[in-house]
PDB file of N, CA and C in Angstrom:
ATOM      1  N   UNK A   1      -0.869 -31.481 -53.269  1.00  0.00           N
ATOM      2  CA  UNK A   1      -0.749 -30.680 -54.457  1.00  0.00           C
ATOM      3  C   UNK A   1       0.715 -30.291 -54.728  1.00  0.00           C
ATOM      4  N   UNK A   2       1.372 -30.017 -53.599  1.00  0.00           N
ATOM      5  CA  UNK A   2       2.530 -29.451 -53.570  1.00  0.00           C
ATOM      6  C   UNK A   2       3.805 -30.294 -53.928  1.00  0.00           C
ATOM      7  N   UNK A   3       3.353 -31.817 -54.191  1.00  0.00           N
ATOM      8  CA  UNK A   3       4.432 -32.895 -53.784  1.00  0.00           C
ATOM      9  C   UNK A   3       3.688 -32.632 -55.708  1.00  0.00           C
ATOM     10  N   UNK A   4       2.660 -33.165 -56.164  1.00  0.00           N
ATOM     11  CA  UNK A   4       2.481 -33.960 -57.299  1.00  0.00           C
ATOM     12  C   UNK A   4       3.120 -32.775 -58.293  1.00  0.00           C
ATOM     13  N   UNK A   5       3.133 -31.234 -57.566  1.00  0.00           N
ATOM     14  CA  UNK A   5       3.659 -29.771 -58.920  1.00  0.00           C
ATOM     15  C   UNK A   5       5.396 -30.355 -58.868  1.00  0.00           C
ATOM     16  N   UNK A   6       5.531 -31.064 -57.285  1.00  0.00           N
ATOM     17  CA  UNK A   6       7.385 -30.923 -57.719  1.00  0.00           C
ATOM     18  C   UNK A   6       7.848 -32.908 -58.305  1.00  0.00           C
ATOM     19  N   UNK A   7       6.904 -33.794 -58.353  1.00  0.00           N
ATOM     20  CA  UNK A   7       6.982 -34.699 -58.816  1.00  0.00           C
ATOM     21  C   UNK A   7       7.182 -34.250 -60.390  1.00  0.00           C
ATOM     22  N   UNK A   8       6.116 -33.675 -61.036  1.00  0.00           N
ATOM     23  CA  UNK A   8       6.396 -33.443 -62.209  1.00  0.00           C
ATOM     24  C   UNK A   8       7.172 -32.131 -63.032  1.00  0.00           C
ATOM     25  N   UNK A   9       7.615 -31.813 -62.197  1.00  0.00           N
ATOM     26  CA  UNK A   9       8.825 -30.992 -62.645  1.00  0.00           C
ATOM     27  C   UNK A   9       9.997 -32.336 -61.863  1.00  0.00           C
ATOM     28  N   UNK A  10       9.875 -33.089 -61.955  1.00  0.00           N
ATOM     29  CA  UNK A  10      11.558 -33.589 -62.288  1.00  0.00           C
ATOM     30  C   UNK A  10      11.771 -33.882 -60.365  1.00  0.00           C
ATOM     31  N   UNK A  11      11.487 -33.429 -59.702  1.00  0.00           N
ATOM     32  CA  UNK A  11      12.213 -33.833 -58.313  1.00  0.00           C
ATOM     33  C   UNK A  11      12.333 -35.512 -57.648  1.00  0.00           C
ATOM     34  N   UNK A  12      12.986 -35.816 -57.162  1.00  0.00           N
ATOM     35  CA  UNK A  12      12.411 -37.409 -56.548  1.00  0.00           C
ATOM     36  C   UNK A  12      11.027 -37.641 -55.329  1.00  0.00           C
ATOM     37  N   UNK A  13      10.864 -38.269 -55.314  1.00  0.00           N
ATOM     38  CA  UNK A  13       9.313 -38.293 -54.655  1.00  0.00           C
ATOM     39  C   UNK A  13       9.944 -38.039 -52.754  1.00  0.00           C
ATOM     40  N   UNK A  14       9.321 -37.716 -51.917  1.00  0.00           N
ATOM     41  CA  UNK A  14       9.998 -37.216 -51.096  1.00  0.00           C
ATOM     42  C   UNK A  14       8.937 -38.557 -50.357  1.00  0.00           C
ATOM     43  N   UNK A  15       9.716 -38.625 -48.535  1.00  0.00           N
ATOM     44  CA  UNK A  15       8.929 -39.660 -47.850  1.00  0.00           C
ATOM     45  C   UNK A  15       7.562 -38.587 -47.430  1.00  0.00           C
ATOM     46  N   UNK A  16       6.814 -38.460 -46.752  1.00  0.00           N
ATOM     47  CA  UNK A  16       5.447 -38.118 -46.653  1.00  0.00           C
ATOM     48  C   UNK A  16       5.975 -38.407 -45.248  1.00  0.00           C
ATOM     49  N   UNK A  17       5.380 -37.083 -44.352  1.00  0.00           N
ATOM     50  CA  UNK A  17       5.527 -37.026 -42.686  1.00  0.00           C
ATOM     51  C   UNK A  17       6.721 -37.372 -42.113  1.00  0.00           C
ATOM     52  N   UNK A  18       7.841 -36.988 -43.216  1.00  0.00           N
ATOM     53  CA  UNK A  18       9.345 -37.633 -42.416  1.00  0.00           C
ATOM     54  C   UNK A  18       8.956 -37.515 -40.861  1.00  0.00           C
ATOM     55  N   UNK A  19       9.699 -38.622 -39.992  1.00  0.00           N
ATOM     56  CA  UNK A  19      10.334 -38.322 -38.383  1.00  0.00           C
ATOM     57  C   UNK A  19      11.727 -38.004 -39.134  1.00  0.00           C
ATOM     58  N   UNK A  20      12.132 -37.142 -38.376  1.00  0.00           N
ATOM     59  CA  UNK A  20      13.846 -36.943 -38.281  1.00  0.00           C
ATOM     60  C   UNK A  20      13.981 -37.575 -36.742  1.00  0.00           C
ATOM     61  N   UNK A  21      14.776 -38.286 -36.349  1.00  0.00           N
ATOM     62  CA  UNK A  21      15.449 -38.603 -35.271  1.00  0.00           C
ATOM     63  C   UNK A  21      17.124 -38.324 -35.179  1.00  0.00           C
ATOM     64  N   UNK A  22      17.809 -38.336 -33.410  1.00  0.00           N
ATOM     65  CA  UNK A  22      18.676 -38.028 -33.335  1.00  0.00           C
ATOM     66  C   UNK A  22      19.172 -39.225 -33.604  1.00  0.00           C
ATOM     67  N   UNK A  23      21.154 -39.170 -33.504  1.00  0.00           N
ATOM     68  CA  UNK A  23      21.570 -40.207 -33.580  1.00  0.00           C
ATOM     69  C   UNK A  23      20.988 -41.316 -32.482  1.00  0.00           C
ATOM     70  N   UNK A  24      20.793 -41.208 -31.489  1.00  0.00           N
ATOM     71  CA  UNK A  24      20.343 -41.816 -30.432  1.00  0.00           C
ATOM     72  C   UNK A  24      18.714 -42.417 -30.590  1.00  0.00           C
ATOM     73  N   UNK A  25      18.110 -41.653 -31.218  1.00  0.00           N
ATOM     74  CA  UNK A  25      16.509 -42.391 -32.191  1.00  0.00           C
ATOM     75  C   UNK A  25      15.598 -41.436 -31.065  1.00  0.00           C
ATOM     76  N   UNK A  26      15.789 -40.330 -31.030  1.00  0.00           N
ATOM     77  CA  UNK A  26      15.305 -39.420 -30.117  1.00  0.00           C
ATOM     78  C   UNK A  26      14.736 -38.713 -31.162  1.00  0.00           C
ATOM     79  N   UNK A  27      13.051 -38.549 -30.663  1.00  0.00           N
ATOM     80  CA  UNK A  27      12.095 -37.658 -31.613  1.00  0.00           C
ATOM     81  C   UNK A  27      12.925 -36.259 -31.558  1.00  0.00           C
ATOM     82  N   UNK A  28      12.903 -35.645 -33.344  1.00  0.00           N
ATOM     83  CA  UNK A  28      13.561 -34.409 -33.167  1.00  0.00           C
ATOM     84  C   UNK A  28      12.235 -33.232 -33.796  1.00  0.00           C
ATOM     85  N   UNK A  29      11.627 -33.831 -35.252  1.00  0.00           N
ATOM     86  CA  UNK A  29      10.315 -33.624 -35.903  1.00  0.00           C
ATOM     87  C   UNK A  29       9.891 -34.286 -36.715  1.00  0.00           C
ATOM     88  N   UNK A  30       8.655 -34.129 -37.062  1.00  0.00           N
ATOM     89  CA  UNK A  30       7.443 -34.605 -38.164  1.00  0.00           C
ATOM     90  C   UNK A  30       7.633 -33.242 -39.291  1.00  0.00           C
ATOM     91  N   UNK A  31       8.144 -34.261 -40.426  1.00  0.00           N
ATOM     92  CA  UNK A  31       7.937 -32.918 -41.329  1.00  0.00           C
ATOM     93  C   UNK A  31       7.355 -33.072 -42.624  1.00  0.00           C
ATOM     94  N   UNK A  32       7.021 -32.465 -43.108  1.00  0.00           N
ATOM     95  CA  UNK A  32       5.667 -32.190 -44.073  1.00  0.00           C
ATOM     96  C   UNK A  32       6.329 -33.589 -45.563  1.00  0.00           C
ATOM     97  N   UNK A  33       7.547 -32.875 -45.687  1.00  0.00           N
ATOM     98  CA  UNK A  33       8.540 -33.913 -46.611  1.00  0.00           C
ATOM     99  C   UNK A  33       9.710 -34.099 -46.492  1.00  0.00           C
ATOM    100  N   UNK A  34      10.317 -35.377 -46.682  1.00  0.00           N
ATOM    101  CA  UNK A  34      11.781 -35.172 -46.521  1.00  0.00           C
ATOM    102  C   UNK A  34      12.049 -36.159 -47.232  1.00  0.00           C
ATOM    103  N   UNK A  35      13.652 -36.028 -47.812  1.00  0.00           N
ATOM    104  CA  UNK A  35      14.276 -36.583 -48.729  1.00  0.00           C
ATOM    105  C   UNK A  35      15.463 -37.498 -47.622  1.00  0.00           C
ATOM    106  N   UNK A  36      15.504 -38.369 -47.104  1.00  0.00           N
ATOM    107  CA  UNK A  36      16.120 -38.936 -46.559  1.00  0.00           C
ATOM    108  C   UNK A  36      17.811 -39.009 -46.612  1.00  0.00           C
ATOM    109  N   UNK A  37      17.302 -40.013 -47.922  1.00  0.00           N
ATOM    110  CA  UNK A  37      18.807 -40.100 -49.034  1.00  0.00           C
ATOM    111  C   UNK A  37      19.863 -39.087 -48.636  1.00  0.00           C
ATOM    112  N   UNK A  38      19.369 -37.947 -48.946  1.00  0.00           N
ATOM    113  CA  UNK A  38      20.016 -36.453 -49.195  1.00  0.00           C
ATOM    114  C   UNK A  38      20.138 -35.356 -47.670  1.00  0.00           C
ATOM    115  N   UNK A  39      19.166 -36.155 -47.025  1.00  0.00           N
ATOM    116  CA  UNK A  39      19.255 -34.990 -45.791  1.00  0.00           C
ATOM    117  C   UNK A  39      18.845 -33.641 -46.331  1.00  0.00           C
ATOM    118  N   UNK A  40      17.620 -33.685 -46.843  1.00  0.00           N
ATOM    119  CA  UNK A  40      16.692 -32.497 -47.174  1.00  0.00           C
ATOM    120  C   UNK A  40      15.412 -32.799 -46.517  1.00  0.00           C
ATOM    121  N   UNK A  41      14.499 -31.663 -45.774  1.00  0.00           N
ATOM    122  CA  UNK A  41      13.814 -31.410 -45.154  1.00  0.00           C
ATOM    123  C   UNK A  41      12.626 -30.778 -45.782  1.00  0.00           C
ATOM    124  N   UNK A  42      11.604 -30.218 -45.880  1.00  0.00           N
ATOM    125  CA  UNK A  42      10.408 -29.329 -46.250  1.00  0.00           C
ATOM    126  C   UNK A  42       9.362 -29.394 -45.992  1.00  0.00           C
ATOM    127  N   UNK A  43       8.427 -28.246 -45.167  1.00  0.00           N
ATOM    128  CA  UNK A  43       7.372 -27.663 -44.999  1.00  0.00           C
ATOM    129  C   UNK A  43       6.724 -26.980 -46.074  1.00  0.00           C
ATOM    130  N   UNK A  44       5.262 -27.160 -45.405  1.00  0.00           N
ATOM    131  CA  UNK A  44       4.029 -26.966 -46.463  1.00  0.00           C
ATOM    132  C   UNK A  44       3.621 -25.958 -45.667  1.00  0.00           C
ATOM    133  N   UNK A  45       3.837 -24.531 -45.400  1.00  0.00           N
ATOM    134  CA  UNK A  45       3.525 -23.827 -44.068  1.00  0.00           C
ATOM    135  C   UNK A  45       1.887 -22.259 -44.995  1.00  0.00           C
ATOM    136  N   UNK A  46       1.091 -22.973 -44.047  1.00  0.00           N
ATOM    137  CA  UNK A  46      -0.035 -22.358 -44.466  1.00  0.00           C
ATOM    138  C   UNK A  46      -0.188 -21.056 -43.176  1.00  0.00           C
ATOM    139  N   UNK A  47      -0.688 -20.285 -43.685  1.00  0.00           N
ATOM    140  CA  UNK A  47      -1.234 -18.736 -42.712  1.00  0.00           C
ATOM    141  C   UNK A  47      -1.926 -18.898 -41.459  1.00  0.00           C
ATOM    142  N   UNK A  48      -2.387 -19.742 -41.643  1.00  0.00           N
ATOM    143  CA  UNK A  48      -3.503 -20.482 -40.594  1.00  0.00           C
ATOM    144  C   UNK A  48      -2.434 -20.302 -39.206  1.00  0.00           C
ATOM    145  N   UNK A  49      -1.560 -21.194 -38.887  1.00  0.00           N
ATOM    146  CA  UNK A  49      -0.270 -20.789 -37.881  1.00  0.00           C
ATOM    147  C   UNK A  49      -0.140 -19.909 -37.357  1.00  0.00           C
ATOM    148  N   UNK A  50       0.122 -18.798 -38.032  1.00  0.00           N
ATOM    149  CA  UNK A  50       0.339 -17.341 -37.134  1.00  0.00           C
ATOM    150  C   UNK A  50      -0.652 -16.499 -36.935  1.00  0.00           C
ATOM    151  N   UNK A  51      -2.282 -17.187 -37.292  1.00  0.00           N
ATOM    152  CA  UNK A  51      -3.584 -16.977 -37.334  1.00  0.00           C
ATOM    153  C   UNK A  51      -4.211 -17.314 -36.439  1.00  0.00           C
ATOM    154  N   UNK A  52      -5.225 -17.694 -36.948  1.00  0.00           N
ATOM    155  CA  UNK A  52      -6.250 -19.071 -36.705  1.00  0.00           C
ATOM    156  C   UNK A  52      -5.875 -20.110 -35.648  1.00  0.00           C
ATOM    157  N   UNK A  53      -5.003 -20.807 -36.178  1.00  0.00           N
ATOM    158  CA  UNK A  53      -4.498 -21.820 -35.535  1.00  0.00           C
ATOM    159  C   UNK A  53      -3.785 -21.749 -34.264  1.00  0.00           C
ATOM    160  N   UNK A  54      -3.851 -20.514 -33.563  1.00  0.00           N
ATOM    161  CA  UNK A  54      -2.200 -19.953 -32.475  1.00  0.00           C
ATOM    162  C   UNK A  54      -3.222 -21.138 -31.480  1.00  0.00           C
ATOM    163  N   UNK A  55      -1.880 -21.319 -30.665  1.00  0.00           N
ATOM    164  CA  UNK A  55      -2.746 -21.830 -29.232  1.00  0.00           C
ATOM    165  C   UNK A  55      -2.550 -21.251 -28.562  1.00  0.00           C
ATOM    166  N   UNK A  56      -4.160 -21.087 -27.969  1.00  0.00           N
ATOM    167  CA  UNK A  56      -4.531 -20.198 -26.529  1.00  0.00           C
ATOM    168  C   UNK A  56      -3.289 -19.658 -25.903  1.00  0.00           C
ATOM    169  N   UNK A  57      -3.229 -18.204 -25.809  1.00  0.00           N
ATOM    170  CA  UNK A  57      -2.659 -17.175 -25.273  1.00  0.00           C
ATOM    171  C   UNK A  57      -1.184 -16.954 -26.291  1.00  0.00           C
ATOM    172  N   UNK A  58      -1.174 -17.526 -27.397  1.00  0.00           N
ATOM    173  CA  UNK A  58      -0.122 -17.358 -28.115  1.00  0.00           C
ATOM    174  C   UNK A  58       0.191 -16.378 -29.275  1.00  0.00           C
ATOM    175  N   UNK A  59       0.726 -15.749 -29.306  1.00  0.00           N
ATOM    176  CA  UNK A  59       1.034 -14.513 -30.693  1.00  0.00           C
ATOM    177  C   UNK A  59       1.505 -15.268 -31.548  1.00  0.00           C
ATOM    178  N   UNK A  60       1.193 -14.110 -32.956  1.00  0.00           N
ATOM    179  CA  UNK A  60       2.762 -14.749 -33.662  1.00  0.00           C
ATOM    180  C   UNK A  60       3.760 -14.730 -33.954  1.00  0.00           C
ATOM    181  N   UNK A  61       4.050 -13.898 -32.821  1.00  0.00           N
ATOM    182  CA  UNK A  61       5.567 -14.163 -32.908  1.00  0.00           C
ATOM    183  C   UNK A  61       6.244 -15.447 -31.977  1.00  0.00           C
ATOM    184  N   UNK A  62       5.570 -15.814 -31.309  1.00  0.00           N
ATOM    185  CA  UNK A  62       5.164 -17.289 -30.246  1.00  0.00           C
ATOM    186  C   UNK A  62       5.589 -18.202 -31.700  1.00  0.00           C
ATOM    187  N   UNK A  63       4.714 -18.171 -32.306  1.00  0.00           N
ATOM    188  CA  UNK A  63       4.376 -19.205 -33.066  1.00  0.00           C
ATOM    189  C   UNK A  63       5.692 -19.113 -34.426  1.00  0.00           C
ATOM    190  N   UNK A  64       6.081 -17.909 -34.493  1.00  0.00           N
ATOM    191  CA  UNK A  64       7.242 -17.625 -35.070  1.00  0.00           C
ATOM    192  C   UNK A  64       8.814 -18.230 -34.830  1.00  0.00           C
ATOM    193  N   UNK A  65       8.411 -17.873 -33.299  1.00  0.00           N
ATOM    194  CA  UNK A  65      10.135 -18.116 -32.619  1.00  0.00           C
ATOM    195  C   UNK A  65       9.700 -19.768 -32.354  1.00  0.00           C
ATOM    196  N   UNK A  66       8.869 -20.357 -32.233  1.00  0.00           N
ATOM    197  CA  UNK A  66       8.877 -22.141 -32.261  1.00  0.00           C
ATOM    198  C   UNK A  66       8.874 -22.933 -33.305  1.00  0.00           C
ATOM    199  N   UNK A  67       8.683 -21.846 -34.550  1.00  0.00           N
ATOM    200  CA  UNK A  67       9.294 -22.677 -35.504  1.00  0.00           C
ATOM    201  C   UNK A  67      10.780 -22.071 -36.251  1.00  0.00           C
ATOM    202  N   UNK A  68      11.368 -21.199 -35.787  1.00  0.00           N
ATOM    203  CA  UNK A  68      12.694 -21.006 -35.774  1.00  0.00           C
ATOM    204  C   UNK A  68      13.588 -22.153 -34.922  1.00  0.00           C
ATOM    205  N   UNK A  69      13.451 -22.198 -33.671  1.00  0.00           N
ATOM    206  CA  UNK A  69      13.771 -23.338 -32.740  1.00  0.00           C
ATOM    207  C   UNK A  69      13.211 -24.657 -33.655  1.00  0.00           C
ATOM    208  N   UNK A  70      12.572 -24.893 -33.921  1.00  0.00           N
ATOM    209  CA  UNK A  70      12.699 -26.369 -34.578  1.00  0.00           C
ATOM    210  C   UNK A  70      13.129 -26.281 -35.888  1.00  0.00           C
ATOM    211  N   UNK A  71      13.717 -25.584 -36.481  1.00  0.00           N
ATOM    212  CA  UNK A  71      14.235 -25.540 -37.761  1.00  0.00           C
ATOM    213  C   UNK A  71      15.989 -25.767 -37.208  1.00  0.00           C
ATOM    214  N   UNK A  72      16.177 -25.002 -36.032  1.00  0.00           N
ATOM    215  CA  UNK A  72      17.998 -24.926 -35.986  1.00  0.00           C
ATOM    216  C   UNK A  72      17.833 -26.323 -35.162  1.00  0.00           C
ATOM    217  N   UNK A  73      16.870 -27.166 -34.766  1.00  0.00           N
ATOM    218  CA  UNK A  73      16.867 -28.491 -34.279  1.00  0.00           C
ATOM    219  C   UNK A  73      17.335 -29.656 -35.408  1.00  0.00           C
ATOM    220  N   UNK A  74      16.175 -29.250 -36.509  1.00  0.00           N
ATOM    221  CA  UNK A  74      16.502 -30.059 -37.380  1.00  0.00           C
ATOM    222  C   UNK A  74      17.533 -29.726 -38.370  1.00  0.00           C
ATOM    223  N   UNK A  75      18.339 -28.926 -38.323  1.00  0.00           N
ATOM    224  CA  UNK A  75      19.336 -28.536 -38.917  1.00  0.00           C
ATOM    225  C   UNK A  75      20.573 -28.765 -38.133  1.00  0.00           C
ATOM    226  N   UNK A  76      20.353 -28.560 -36.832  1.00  0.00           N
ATOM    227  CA  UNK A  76      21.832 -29.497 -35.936  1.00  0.00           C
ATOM    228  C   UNK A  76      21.653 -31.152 -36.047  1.00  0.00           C
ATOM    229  N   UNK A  77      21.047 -31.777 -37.174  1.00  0.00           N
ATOM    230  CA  UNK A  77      21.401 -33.024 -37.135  1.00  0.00           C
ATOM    231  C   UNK A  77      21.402 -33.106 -38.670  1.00  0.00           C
ATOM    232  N   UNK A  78      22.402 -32.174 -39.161  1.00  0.00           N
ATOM    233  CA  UNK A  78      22.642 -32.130 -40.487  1.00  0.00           C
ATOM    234  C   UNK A  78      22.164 -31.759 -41.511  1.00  0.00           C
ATOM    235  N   UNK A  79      20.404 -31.565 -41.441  1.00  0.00           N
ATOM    236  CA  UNK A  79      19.609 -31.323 -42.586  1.00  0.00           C
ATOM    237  C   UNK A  79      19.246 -30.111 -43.157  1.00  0.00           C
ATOM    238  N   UNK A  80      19.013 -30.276 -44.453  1.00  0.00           N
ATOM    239  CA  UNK A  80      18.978 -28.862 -45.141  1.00  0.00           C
ATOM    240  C   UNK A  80      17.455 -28.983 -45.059  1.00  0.00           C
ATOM    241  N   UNK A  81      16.765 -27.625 -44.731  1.00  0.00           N
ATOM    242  CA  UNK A  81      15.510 -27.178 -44.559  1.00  0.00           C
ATOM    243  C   UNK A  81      14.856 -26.121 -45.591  1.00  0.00           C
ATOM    244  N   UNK A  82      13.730 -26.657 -46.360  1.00  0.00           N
ATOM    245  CA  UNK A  82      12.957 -25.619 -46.826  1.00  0.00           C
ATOM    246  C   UNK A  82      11.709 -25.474 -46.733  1.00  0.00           C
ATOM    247  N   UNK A  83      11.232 -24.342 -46.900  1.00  0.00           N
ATOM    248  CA  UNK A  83      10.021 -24.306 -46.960  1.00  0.00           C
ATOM    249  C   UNK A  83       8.997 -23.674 -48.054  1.00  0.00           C
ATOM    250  N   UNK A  84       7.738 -24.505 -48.452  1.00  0.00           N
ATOM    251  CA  UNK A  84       6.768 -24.338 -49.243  1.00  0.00           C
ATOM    252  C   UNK A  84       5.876 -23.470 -48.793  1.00  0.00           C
ATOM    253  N   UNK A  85       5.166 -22.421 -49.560  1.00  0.00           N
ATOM    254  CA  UNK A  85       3.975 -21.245 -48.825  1.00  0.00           C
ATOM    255  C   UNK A  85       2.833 -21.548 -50.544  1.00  0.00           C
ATOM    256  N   UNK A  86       1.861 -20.769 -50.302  1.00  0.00           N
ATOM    257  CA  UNK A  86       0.855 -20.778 -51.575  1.00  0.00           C
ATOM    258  C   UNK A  86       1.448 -20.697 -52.860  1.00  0.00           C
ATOM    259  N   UNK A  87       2.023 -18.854 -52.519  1.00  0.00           N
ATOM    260  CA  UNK A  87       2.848 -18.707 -54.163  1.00  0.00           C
ATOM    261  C   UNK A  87       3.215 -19.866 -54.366  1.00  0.00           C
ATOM    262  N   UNK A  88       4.201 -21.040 -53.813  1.00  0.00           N
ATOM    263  CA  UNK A  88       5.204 -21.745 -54.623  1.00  0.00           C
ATOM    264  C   UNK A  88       3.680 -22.444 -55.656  1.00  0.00           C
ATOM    265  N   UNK A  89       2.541 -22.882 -55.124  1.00  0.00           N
ATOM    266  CA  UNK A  89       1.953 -23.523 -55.892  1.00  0.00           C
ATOM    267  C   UNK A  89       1.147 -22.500 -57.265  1.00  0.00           C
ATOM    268  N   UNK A  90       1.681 -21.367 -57.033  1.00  0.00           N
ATOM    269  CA  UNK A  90       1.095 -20.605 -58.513  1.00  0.00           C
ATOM    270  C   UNK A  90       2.441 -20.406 -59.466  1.00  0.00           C
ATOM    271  N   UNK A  91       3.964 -20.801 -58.841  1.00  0.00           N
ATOM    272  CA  UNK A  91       4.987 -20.824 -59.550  1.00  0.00           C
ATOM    273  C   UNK A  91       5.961 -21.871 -58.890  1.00  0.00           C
ATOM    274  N   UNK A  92       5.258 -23.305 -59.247  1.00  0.00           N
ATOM    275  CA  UNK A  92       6.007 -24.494 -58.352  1.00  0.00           C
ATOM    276  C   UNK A  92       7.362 -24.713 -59.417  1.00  0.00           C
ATOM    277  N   UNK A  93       7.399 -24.149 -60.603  1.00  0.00           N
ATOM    278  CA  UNK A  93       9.439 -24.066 -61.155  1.00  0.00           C
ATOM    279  C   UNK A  93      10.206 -23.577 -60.063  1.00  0.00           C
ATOM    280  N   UNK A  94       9.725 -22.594 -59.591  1.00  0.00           N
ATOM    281  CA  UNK A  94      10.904 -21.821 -58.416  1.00  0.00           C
ATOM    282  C   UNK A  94      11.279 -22.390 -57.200  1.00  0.00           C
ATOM    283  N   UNK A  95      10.341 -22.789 -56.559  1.00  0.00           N
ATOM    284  CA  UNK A  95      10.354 -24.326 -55.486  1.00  0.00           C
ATOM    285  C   UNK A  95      11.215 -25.710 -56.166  1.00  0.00           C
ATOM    286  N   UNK A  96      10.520 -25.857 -57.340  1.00  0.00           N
ATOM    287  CA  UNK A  96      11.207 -27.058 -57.529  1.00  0.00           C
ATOM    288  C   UNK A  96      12.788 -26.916 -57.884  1.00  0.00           C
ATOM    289  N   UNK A  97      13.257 -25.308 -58.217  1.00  0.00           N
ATOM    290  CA  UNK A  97      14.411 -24.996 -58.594  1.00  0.00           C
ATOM    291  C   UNK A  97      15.365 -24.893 -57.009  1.00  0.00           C
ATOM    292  N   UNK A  98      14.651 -24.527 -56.157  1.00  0.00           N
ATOM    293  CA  UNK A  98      15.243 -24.091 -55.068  1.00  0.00           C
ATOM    294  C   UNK A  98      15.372 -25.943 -53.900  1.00  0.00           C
ATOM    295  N   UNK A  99      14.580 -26.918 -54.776  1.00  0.00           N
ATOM    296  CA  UNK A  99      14.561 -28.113 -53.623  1.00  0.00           C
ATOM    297  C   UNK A  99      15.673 -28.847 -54.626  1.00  0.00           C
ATOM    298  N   UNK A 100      15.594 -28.381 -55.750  1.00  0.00           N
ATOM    299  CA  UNK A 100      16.530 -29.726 -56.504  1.00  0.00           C
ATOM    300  C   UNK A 100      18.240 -29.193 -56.192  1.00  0.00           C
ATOM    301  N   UNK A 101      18.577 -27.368 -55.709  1.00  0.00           N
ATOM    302  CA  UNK A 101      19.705 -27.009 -55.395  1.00  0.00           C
ATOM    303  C   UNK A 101      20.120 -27.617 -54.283  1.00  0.00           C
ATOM    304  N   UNK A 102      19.075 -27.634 -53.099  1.00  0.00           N
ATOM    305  CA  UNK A 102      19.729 -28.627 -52.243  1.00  0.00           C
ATOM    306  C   UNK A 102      19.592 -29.922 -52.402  1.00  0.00           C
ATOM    307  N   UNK A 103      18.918 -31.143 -52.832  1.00  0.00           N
ATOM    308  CA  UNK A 103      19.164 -31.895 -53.021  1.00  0.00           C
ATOM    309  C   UNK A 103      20.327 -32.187 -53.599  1.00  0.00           C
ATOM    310  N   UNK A 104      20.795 -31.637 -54.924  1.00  0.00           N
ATOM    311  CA  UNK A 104      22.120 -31.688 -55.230  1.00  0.00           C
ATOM    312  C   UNK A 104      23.117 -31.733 -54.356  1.00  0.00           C
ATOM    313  N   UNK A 105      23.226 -30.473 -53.859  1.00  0.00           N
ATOM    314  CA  UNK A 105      24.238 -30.175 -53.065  1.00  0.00           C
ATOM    315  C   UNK A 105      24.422 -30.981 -51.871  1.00  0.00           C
ATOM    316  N   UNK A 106      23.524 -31.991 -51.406  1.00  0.00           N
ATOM    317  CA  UNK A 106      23.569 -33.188 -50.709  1.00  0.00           C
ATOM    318  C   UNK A 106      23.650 -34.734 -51.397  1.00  0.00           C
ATOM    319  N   UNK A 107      24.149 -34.332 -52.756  1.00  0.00           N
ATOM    320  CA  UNK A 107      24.634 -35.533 -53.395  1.00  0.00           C
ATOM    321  C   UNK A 107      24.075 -36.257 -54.582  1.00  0.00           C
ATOM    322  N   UNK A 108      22.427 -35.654 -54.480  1.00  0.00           N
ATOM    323  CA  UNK A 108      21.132 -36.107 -55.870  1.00  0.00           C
ATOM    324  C   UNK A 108      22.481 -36.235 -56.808  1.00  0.00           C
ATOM    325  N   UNK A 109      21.690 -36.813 -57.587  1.00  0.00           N
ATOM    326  CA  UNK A 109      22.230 -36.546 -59.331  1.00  0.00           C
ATOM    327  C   UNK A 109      21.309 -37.010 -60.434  1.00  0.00           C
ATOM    328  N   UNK A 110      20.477 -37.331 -59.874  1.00  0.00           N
ATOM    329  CA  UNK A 110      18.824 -37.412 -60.917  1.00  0.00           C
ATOM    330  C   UNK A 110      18.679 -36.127 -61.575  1.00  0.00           C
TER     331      UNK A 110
END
């Protein structure tokens, strides 16, 4: 849903389940979307996570601080990171305003 609201507001189609790897081709993450080209990153991050979903014996702040650590992972190999929550899909202009700033700023010009 989240890819087809920023397809048609204007964004480029992003790859689906990026791997980011290191220079070395060392798993770094799986991410929801990524713009290759540009070295842009983005998550689809649902409630469920710091919910529902924790694994056994985990808080959320567990589940908080492991995805802080994989964000400054995938950001020490250059990439700009954002992330998607519900609102963006009841006001996907503001998402799509906030993915096309970094894309730019990594070189877009679509």
């Amino acid at each position: 849903m989240m890819r087809a609201h920023l397809a048609a507001l204007g964004c480029p189609l992003p790859v689906l389940q990026f791997v980011l790897r290191d220079p070395d081709g060392r798993f770094v993450s799986r991410n929801d979307f990524g713009w290759p080209d540009w070295k842009v990153v983005a998550e689809y991050d649902g409630m469920g996570k710091y919910t529902t979903l924790l694994k056994p014996g985990e808080t959320a702040a567990d589940a908080i601080a492991r995805e802080k650590a994989r964000e400054a992972d995938i950001r020490a190999q250059g990439y700009e990171f954002t992330r998607f929550m519900a609102q963006d899909l009841r006001k996907p202009e503001k998402a799509a305003a906030r993915l096309m700033k970094l894309l730019r700023a990594n070189g877009y010009r679509g």
